[in-house]
C-alpha atoms as a PDB file:
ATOM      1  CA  UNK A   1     124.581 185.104 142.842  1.00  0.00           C
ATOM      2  CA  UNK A   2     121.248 184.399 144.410  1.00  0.00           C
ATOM      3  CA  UNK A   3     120.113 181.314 146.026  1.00  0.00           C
ATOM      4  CA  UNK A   4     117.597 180.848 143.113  1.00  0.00           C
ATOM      5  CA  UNK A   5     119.972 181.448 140.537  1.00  0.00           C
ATOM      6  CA  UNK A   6     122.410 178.500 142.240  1.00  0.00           C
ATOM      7  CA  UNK A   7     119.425 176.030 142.673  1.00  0.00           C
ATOM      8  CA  UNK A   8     118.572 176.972 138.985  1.00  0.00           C
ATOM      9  CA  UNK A   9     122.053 176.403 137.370  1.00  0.00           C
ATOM     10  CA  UNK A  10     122.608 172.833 139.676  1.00  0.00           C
ATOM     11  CA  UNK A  11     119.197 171.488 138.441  1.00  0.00           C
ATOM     12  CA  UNK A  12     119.948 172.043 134.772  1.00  0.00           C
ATOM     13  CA  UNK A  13     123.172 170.699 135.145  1.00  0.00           C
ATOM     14  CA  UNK A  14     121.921 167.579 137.138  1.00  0.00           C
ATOM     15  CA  UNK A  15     119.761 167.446 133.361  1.00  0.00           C
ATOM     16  CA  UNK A  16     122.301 167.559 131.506  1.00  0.00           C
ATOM     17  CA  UNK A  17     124.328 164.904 132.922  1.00  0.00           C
ATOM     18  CA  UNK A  18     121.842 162.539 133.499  1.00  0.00           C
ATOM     19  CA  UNK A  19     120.472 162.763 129.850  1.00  0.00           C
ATOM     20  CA  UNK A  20     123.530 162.843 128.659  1.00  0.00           C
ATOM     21  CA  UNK A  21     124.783 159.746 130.442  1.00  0.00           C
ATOM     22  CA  UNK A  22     120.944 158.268 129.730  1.00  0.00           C
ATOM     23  CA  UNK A  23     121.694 158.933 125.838  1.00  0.00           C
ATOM     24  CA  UNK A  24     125.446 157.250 126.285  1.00  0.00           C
ATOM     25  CA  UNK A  25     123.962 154.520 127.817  1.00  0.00           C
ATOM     26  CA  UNK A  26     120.929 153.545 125.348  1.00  0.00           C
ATOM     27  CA  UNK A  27     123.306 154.509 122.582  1.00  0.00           C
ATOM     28  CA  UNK A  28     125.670 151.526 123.749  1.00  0.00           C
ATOM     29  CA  UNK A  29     122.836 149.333 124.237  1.00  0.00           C
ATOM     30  CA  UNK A  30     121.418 149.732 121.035  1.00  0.00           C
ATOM     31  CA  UNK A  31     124.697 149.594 118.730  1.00  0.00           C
ATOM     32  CA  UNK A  32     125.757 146.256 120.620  1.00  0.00           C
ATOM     33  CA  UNK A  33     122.223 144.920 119.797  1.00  0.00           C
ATOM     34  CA  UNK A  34     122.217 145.945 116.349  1.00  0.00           C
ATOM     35  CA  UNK A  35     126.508 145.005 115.825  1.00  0.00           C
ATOM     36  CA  UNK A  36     125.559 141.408 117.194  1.00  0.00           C
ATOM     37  CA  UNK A  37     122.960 140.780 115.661  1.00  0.00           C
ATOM     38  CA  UNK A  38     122.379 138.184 117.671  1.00  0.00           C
ATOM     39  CA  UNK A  39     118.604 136.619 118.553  1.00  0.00           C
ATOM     40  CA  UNK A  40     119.440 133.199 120.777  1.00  0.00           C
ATOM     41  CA  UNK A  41     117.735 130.222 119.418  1.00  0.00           C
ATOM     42  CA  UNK A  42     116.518 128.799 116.451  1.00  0.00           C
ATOM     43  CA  UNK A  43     116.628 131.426 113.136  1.00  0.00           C
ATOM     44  CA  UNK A  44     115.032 129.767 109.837  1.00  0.00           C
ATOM     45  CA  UNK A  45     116.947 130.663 106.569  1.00  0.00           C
ATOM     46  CA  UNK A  46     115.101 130.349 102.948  1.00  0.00           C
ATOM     47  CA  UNK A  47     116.817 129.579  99.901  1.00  0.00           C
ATOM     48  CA  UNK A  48     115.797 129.186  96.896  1.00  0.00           C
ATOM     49  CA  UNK A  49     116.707 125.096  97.044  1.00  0.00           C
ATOM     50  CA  UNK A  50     114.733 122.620  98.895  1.00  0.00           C
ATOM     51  CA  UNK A  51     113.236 124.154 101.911  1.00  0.00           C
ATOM     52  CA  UNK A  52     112.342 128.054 100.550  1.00  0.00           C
ATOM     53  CA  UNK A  53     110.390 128.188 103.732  1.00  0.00           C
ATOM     54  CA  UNK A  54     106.974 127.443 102.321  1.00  0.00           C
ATOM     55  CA  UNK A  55     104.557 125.501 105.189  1.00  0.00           C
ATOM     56  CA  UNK A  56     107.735 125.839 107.603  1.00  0.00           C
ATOM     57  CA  UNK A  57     110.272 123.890 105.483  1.00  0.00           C
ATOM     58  CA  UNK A  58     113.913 125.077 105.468  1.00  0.00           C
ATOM     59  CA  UNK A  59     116.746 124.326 104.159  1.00  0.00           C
ATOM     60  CA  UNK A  60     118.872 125.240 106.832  1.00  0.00           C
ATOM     61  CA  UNK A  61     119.186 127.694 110.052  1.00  0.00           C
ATOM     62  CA  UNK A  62     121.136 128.792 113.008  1.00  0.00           C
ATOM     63  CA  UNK A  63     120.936 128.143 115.965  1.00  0.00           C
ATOM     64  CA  UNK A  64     122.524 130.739 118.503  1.00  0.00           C
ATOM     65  CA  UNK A  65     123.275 129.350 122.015  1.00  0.00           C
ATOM     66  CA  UNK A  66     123.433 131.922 124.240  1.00  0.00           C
ATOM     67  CA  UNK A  67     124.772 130.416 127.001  1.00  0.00           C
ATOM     68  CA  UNK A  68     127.931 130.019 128.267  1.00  0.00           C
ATOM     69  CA  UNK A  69     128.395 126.055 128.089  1.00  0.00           C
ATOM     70  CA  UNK A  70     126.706 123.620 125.654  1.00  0.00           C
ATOM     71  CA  UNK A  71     123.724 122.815 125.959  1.00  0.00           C
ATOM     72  CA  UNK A  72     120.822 119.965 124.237  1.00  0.00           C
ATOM     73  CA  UNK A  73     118.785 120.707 121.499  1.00  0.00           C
ATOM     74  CA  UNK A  74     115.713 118.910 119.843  1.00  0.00           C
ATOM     75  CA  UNK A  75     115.981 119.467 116.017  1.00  0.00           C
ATOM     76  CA  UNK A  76     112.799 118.848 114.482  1.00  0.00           C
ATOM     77  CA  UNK A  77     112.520 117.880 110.945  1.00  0.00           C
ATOM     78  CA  UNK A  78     110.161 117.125 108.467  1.00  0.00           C
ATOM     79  CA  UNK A  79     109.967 113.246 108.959  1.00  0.00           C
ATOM     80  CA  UNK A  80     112.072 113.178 111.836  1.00  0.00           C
ATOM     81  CA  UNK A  81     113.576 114.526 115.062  1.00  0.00           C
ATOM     82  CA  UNK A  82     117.089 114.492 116.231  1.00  0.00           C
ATOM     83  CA  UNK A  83     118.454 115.762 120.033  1.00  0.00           C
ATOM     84  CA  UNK A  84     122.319 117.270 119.543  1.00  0.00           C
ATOM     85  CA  UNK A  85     124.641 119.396 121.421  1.00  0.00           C
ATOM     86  CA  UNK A  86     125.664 122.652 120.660  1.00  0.00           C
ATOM     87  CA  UNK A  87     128.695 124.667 121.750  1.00  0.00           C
ATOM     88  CA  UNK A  88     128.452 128.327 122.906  1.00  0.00           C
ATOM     89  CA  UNK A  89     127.187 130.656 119.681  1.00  0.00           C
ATOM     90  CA  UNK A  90     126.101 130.382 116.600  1.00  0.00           C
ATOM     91  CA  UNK A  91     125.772 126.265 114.865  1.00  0.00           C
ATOM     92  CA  UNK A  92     124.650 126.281 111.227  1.00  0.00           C
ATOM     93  CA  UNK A  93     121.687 123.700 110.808  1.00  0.00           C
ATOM     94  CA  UNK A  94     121.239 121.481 107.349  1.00  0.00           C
ATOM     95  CA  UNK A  95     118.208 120.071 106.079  1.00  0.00           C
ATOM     96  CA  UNK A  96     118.671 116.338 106.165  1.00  0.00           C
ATOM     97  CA  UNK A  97     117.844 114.503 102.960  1.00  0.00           C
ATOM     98  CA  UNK A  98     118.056 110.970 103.515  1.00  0.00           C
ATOM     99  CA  UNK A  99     117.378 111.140 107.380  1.00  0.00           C
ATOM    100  CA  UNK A 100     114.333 113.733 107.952  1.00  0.00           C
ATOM    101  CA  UNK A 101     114.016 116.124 105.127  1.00  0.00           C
ATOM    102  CA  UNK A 102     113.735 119.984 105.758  1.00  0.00           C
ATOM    103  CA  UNK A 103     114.476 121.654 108.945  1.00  0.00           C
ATOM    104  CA  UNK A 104     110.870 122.837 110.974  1.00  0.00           C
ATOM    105  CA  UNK A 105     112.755 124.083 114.170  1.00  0.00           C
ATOM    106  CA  UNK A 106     115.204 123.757 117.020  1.00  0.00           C
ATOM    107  CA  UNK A 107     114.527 124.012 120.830  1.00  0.00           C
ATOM    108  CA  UNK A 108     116.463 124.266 123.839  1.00  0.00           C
ATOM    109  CA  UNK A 109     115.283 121.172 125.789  1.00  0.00           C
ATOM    110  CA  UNK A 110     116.515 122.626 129.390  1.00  0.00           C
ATOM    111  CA  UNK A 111     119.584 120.149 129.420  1.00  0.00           C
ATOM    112  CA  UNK A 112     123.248 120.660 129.292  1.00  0.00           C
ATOM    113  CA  UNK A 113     125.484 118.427 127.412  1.00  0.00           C
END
């Protein structure tokens, strides 16, 4: 074999791997993105109850921690706000009837519990 013919074959091959492992990689990154589903902080869910999202009214939502210890959140509601903890993951939020009506948002305040 020729020098050119070596150089040749070792540059397609370097490629091949490194697309290969490229396409491995964003292929893992992706699927664990899409299998989680995961978006940390405050996700609004409509229902068709009180809270169907209209003017930023909800009826409940989740709030995904994605830290590793609990931390302090500021629940805003309609009438009211509240400050809670929350564990590690995902915490379903309820509207609040009697105490501040429909859920408007939820916010990491920067404090640990």
């Amino acid at each position: 074999m020729r020098r050119n013919d070596v150089r040749r074959r070792a540059g397609a091959l370097i490629l091949a791997m490194t697309l290969g492992l490229g396409g491995i990689l964003l292929g893992s990154v992706s699927s664990a993105t899409a299998a989680d589903n995961l978006i940390c902080g405050f996700t609004p869910k409509t229902t068709s109850a009180l809270g169907s999202g209209q003017n930023g009214n909800y009826e409940k939502g989740i709030y995904n921690n994605c830290k590793s210890k609990p931390v302090k959140i500021k629940v805003t509601y309609r009438y009211n706000t509240q400050t809670i903890c929350v564990s590690p993951g995902q915490t379903t939020l309820y509207a609040q009837p009697t105490n501040g009506g429909a859920i408007r948002d939820a916010k990491w305040t920067g404090a640990y519990c």
